[in-house]
Protein backbone atom coordinates (compact mmCIF):
# COMPACT_ATOMS: atom_id res chain seq x y z
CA UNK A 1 0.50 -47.38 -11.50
CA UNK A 2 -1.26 -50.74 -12.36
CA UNK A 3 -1.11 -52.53 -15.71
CA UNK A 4 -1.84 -56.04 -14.96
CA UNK A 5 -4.84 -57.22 -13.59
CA UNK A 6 -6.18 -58.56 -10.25
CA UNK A 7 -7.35 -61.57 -9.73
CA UNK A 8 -11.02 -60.41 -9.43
CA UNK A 9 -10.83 -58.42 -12.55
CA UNK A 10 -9.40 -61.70 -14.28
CA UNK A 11 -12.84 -63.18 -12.81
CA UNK A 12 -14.87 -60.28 -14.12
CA UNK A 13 -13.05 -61.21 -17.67
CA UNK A 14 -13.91 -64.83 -17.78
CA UNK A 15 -16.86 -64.02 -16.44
CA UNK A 16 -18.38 -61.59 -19.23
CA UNK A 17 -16.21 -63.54 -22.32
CA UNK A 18 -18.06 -67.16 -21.21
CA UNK A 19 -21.72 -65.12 -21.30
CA UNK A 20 -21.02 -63.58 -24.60
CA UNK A 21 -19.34 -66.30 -25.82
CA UNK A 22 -22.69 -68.37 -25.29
CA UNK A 23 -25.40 -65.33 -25.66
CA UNK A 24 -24.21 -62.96 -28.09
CA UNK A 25 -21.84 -64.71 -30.55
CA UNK A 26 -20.17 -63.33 -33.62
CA UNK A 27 -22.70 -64.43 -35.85
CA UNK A 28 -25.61 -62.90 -34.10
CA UNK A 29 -24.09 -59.59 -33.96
CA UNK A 30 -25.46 -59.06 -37.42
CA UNK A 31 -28.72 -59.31 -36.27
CA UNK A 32 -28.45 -56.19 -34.47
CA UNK A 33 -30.14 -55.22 -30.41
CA UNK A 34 -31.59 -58.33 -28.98
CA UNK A 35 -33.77 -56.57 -25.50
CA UNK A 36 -33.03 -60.42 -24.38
CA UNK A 37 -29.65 -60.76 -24.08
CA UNK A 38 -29.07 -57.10 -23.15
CA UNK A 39 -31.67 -57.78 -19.82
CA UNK A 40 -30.03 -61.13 -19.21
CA UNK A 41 -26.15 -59.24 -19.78
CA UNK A 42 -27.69 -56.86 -16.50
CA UNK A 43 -29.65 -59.72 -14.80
CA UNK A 44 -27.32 -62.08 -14.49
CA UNK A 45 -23.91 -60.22 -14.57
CA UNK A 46 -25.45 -57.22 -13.70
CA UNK A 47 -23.19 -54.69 -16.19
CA UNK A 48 -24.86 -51.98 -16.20
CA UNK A 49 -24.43 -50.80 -12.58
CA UNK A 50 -20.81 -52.04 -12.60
CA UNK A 51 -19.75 -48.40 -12.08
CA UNK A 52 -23.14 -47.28 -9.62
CA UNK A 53 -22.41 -46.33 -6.65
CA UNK A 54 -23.56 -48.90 -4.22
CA UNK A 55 -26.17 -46.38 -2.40
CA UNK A 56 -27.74 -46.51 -5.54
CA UNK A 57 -28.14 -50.27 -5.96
CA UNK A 58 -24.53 -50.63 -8.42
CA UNK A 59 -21.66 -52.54 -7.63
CA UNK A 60 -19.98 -49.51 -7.11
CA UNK A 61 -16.69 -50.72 -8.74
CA UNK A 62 -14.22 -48.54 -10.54
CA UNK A 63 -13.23 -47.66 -14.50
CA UNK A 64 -10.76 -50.08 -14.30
CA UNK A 65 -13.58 -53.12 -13.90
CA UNK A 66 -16.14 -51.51 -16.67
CA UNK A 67 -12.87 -51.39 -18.64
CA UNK A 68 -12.51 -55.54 -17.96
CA UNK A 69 -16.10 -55.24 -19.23
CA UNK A 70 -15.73 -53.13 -22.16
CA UNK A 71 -13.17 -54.85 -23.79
CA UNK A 72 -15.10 -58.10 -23.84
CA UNK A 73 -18.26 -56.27 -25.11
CA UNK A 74 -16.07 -54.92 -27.74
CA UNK A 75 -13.80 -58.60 -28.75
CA UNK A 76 -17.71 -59.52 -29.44
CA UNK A 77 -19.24 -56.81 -31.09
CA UNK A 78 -21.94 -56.64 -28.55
CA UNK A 79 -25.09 -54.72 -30.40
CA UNK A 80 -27.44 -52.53 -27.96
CA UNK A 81 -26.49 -49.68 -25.55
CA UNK A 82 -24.62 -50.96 -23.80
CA UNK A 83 -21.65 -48.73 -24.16
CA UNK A 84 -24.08 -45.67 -24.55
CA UNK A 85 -25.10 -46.65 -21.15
CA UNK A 86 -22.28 -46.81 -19.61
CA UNK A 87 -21.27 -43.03 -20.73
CA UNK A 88 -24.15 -41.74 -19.52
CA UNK A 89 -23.41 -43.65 -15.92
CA UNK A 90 -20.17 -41.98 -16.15
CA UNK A 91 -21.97 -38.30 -16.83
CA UNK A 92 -24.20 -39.70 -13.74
CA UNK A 93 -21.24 -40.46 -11.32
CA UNK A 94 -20.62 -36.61 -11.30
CA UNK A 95 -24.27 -34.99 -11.16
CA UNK A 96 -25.78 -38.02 -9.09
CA UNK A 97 -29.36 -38.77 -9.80
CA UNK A 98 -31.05 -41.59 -7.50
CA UNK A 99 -33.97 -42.36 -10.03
CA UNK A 100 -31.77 -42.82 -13.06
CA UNK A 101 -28.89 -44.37 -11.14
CA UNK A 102 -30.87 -46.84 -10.11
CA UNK A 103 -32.90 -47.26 -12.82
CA UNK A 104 -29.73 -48.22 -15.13
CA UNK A 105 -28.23 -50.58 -11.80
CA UNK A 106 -31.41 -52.36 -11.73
CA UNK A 107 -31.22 -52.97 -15.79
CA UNK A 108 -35.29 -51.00 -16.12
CA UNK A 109 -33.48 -48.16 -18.20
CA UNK A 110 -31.06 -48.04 -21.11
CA UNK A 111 -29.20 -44.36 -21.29
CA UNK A 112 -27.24 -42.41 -23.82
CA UNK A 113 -25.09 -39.24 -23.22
CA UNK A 114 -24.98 -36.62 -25.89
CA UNK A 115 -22.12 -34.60 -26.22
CA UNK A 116 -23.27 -31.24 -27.97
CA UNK A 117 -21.20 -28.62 -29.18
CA UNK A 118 -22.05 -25.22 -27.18
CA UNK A 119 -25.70 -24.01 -27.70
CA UNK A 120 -26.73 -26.88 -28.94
CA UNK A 121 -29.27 -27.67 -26.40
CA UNK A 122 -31.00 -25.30 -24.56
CA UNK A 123 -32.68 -25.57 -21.34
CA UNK A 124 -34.93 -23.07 -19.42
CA UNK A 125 -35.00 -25.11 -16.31
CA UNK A 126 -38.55 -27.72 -17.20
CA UNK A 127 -37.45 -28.05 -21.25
CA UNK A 128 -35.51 -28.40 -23.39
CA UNK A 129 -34.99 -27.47 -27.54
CA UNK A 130 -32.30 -28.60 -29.89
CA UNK A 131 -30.97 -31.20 -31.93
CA UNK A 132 -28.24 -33.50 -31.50
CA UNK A 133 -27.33 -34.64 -35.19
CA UNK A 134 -25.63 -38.10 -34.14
CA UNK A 135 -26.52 -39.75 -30.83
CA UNK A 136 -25.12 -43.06 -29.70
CA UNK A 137 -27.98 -45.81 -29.26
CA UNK A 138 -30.41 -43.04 -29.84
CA UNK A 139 -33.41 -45.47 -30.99
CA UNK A 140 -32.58 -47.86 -28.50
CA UNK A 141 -31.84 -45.51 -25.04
CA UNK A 142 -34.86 -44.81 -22.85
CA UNK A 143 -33.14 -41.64 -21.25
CA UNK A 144 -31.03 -38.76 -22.89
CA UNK A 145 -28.62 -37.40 -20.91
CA UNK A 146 -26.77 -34.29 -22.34
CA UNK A 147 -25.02 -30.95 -21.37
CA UNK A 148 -27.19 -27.59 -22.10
CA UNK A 149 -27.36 -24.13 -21.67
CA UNK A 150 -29.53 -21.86 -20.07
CA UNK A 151 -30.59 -18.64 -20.21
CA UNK A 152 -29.60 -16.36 -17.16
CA UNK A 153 -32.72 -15.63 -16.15
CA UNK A 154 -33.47 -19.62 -15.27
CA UNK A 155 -33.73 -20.56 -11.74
CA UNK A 156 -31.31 -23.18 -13.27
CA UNK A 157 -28.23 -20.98 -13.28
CA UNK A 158 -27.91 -17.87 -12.14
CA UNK A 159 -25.17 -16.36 -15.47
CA UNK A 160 -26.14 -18.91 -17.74
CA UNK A 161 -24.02 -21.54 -17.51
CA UNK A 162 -24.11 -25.21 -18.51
CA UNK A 163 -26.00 -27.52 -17.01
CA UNK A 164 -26.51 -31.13 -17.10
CA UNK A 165 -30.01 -32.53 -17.88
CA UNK A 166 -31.85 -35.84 -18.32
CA UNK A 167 -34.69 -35.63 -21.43
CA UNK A 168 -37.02 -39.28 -21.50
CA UNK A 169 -36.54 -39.93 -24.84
CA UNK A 170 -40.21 -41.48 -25.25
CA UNK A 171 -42.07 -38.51 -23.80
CA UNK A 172 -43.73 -35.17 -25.55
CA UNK A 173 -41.04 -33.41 -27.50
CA UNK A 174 -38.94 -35.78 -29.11
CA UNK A 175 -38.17 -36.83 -32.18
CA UNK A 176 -36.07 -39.68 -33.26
CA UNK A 177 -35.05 -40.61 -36.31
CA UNK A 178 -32.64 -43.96 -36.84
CA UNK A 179 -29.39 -42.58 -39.31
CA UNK A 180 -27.75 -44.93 -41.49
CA UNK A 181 -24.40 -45.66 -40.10
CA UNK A 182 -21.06 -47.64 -41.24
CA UNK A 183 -21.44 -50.08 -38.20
CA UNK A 184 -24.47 -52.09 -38.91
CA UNK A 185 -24.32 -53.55 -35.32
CA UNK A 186 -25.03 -50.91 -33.22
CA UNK A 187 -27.28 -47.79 -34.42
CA UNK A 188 -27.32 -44.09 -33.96
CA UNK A 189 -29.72 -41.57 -34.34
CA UNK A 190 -30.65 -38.15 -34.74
CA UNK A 191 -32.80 -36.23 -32.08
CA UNK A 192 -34.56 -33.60 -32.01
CA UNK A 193 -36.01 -32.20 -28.58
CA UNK A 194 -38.64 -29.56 -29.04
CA UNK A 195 -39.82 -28.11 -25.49
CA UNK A 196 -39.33 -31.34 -24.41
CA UNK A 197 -40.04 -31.99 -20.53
CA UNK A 198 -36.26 -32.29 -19.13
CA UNK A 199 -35.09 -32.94 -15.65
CA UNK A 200 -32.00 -30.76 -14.57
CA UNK A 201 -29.39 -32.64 -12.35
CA UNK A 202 -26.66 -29.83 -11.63
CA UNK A 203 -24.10 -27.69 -13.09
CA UNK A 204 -21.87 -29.17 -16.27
CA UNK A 205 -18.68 -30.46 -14.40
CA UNK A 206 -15.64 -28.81 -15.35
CA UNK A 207 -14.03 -31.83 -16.13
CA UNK A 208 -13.31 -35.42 -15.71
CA UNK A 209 -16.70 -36.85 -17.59
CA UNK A 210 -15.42 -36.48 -21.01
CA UNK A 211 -11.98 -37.66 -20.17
CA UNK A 212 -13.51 -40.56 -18.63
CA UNK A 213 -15.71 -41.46 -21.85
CA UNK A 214 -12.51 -41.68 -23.86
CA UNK A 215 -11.20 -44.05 -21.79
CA UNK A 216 -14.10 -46.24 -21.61
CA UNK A 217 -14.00 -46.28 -25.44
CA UNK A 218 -10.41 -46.95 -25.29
CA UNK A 219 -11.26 -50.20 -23.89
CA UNK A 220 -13.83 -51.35 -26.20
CA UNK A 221 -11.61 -50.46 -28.80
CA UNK A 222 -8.79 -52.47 -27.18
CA UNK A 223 -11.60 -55.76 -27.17
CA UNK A 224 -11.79 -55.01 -31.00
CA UNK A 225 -8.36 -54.97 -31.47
CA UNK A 226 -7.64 -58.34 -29.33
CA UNK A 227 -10.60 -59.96 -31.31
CA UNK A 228 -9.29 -59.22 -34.74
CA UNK A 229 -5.81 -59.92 -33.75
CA UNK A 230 -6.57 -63.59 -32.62
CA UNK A 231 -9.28 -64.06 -35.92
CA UNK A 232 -6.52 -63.57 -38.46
CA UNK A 233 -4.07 -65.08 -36.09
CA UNK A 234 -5.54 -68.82 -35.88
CA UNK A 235 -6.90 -68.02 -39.87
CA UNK A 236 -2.44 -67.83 -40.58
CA UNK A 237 -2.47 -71.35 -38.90
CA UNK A 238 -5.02 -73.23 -41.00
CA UNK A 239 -4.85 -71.32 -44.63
CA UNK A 240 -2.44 -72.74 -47.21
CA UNK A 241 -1.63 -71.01 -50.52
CA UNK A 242 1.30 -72.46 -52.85
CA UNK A 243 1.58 -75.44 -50.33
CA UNK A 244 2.62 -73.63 -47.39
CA UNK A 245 0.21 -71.98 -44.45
CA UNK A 246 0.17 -68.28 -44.99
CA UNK A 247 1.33 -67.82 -41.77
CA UNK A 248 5.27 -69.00 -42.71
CA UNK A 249 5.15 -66.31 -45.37
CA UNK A 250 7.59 -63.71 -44.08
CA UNK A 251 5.34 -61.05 -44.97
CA UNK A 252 2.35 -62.18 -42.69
CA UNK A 253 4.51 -62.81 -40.03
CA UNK A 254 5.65 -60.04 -40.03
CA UNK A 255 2.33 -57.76 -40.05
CA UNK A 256 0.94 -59.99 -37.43
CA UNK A 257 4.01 -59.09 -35.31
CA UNK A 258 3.36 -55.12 -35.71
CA UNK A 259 -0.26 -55.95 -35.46
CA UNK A 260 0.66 -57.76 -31.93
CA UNK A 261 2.86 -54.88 -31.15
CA UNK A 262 -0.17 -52.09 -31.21
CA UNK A 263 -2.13 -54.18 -29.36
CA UNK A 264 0.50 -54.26 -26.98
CA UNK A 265 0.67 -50.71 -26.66
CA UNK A 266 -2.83 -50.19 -26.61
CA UNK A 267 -3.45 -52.39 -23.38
CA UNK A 268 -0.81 -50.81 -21.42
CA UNK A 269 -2.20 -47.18 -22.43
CA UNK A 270 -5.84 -48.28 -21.14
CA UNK A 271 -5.15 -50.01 -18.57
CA UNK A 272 -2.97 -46.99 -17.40
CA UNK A 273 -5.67 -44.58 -17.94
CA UNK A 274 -7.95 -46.36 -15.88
CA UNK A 275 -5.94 -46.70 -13.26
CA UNK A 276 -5.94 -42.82 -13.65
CA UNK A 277 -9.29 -42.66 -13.33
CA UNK A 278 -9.68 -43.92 -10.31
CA UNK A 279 -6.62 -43.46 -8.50
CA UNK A 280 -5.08 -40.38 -9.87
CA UNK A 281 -7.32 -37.73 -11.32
CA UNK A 282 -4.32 -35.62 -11.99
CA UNK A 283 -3.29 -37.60 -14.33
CA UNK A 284 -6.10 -38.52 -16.54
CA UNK A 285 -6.38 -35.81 -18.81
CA UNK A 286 -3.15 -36.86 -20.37
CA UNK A 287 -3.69 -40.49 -19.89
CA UNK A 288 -7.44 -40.09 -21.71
CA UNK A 289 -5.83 -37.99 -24.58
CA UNK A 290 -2.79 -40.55 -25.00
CA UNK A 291 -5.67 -43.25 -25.20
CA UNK A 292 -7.73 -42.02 -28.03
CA UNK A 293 -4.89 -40.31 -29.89
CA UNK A 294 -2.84 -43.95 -29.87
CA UNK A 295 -5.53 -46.39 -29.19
CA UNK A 296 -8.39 -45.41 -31.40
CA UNK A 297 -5.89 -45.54 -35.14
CA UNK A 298 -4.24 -48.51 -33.87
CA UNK A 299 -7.32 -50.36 -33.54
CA UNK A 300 -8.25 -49.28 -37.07
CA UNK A 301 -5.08 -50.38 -38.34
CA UNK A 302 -5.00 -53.89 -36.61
CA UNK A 303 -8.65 -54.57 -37.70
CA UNK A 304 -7.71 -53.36 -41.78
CA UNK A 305 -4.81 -55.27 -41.50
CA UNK A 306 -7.22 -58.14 -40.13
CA UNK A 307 -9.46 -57.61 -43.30
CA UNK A 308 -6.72 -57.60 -45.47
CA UNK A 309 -5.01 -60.55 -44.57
CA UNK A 310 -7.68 -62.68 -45.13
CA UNK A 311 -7.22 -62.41 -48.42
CA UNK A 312 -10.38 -62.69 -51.11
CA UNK A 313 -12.72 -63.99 -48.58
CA UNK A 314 -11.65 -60.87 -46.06
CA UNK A 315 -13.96 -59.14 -48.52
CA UNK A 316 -17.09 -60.80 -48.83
CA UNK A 317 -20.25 -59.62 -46.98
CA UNK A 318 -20.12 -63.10 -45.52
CA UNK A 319 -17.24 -62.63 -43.38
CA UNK A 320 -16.64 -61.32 -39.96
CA UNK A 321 -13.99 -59.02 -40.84
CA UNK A 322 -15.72 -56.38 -42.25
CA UNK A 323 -17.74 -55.93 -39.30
CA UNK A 324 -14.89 -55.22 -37.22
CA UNK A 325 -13.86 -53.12 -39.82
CA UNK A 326 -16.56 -51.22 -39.37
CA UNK A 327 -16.59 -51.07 -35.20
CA UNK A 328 -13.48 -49.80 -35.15
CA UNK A 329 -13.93 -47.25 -38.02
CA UNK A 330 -17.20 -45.93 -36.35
CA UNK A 331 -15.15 -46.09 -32.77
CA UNK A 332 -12.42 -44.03 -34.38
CA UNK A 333 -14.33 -41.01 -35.12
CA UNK A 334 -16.95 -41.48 -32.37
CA UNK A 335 -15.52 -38.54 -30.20
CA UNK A 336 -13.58 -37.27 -33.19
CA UNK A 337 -11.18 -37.82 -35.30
CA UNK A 338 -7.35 -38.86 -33.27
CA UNK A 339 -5.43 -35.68 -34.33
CA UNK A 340 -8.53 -33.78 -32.18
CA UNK A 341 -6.97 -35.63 -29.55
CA UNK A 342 -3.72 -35.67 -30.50
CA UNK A 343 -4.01 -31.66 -30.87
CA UNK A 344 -5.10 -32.11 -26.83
CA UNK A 345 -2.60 -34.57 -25.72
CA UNK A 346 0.51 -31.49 -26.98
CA UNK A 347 -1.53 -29.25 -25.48
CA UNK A 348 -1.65 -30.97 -22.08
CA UNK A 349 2.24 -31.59 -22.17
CA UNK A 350 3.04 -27.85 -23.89
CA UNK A 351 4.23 -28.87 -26.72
């Protein structure tokens, strides 16, 4: 097991924090997707292929590194699908495609993975019909990639089983619309695919993808938590009320000290999962169900907390803290609610 990091992820870190530090502060994450700084976050850094396998034109590194990544995406709110993409190279890594791997290495596409309840989509081997009520990035993605079924009869599958499929969400067939969402800096939307042309990649895998996802949203949600931690932290240095900084007050101190103590937690729970990951598979369904069980209240809590703390001003629309109030809201529920995976993690262990 490994829960501190190498020296190269350490680069990685520094490396990502100084570009969206300088590209993509705070303030402009209220301005929602900028195409810019999303082709200059590939170009330069090149992000989106961290996890592409080098044949493929990716760096071919492991969840642990797009972990590095996603919790500095996350500490800065990044808008954009980003993290959409990087689920759907996750869904990739397991039913290999060389035109859409390298598409998203290379920075040309921006992908989403839906994650459909059973017989939601439906595929008869060219297209596909169904709707996905709530996809991540949905306006902004160029490709869909989702699970569907298909009839027996398909030269897909051969008893009807799932499949995985890619659906160009800007071709014949598709309908987007843009839903109205509690995080107002990154989007998602409803689609609709109605015999839309669809590509099929190979059979659903049995497992891993999903488990995989939660960990990558794990650490985004850890980059929130660190984020809101050290805004409310530095605030307790500088604010005085009745003479004294807020931060002396017995009962700040001591909700910044639980606050510290989650994020604590949290970091050795991700980092621990994606070690799983990529060094032992076994292992990760528990390690995925721990994360968004523990990981994905904490950083609610630490980010509320964050708001609260604040004070008055915590609550005004011209603050930062509601905005990481509502990241880590929408991140909460984004692959449902924690006692979903609580309910998983006791079933894992037999509880």
């Amino acid at each position: 097991m490994k829960l501190v990091l190498s020296e190269e992820q350490r680069q990685l870190q520094e490396s990502v924090r100084s570009f969206l530090r300088a590209a993509s502060p705070l303030p402009k994450a209220r301005q929602g997707y900028d195409p810019q700084v999303y082709a200059r976050l590939n170009g330069e850094l090149g992000l989106s292929g961290l996890i592409v396998p080098e044949e493929y034109g990716g760096a071919g590194a492991g969840l642990a590194e797009l972990a590095v990544a996603l919790e500095e995406t996350g500490a800065a709110l990044l808008p954009g699908p980003f993290l959409a993409t990087a689920f759907a190279a996750i869904a990739l890594a397991a039913t290999p495609d060389k035109e859409l791997l390298s598409g998203i290495a290379e920075g040309r596409l921006a992908a989403t993975l839906g994650l459909p309840a059973d017989d939601e989509i439906s595929c008869d081997g060219a297209s596909a019909s169904g709707t996905l009520p709530q996809v991540l990035s949905g306006m902004e993605a160029d490709v869909l990639v989702t699970p569907a079924s298909t009839p027996a009869s398909t030269p897909a599958s051969s008893d009807g089983e799932q499949v995985v499929i890619a659906v160009e969400l800007t071709g014949a067939g598709v309908t987007r619309t843009a839903l109205d969402t509690l995080d107002l800096t990154r989007g998602q939307a409803r689609v609709t695919l109605d015999g839309a042309p669809c590509k099929v990649l190979g059979p659903r895998p049995a497992s891993g993808v999903t488990e995989r996802v939660c960990v990558a949203l794990a650490a985004e949600q850890l980059g929130v938590m660190r984020a809101a931690l050290d805004a409310i932290v530095a605030y307790a240095k500088i604010r005085v009320a009745f003479g004294r900084f807020i931060g002396s007050y017995q009962g700040v101190k001591h909700k910044l000290a639980d606050m510290h103590g989650k994020l604590e937690q949290a970091e050795s729970i991700v980092r621990y999962a994606a070690w799983a990951a990529d060094e032992a598979p076994d292992e990760l369904p528990e390690a995925a169900a721990l994360a968004q069980a523990f990981v994905g209240r904490a950083c609610f809590e630490v980010a509320r907390d964050h708001l609260l703390l604040h004070g008055g001003i915590g609550y005004t629309w011209e603050h930062d803290a509601h905005l990481f109030y509502k990241r880590a809201k929408a991140d909460e529920v984004l692959l449902g609610p924690p006692r979903i995976h609580r309910a998983r993690l006791a079933e894992l262990l037999e509880l």
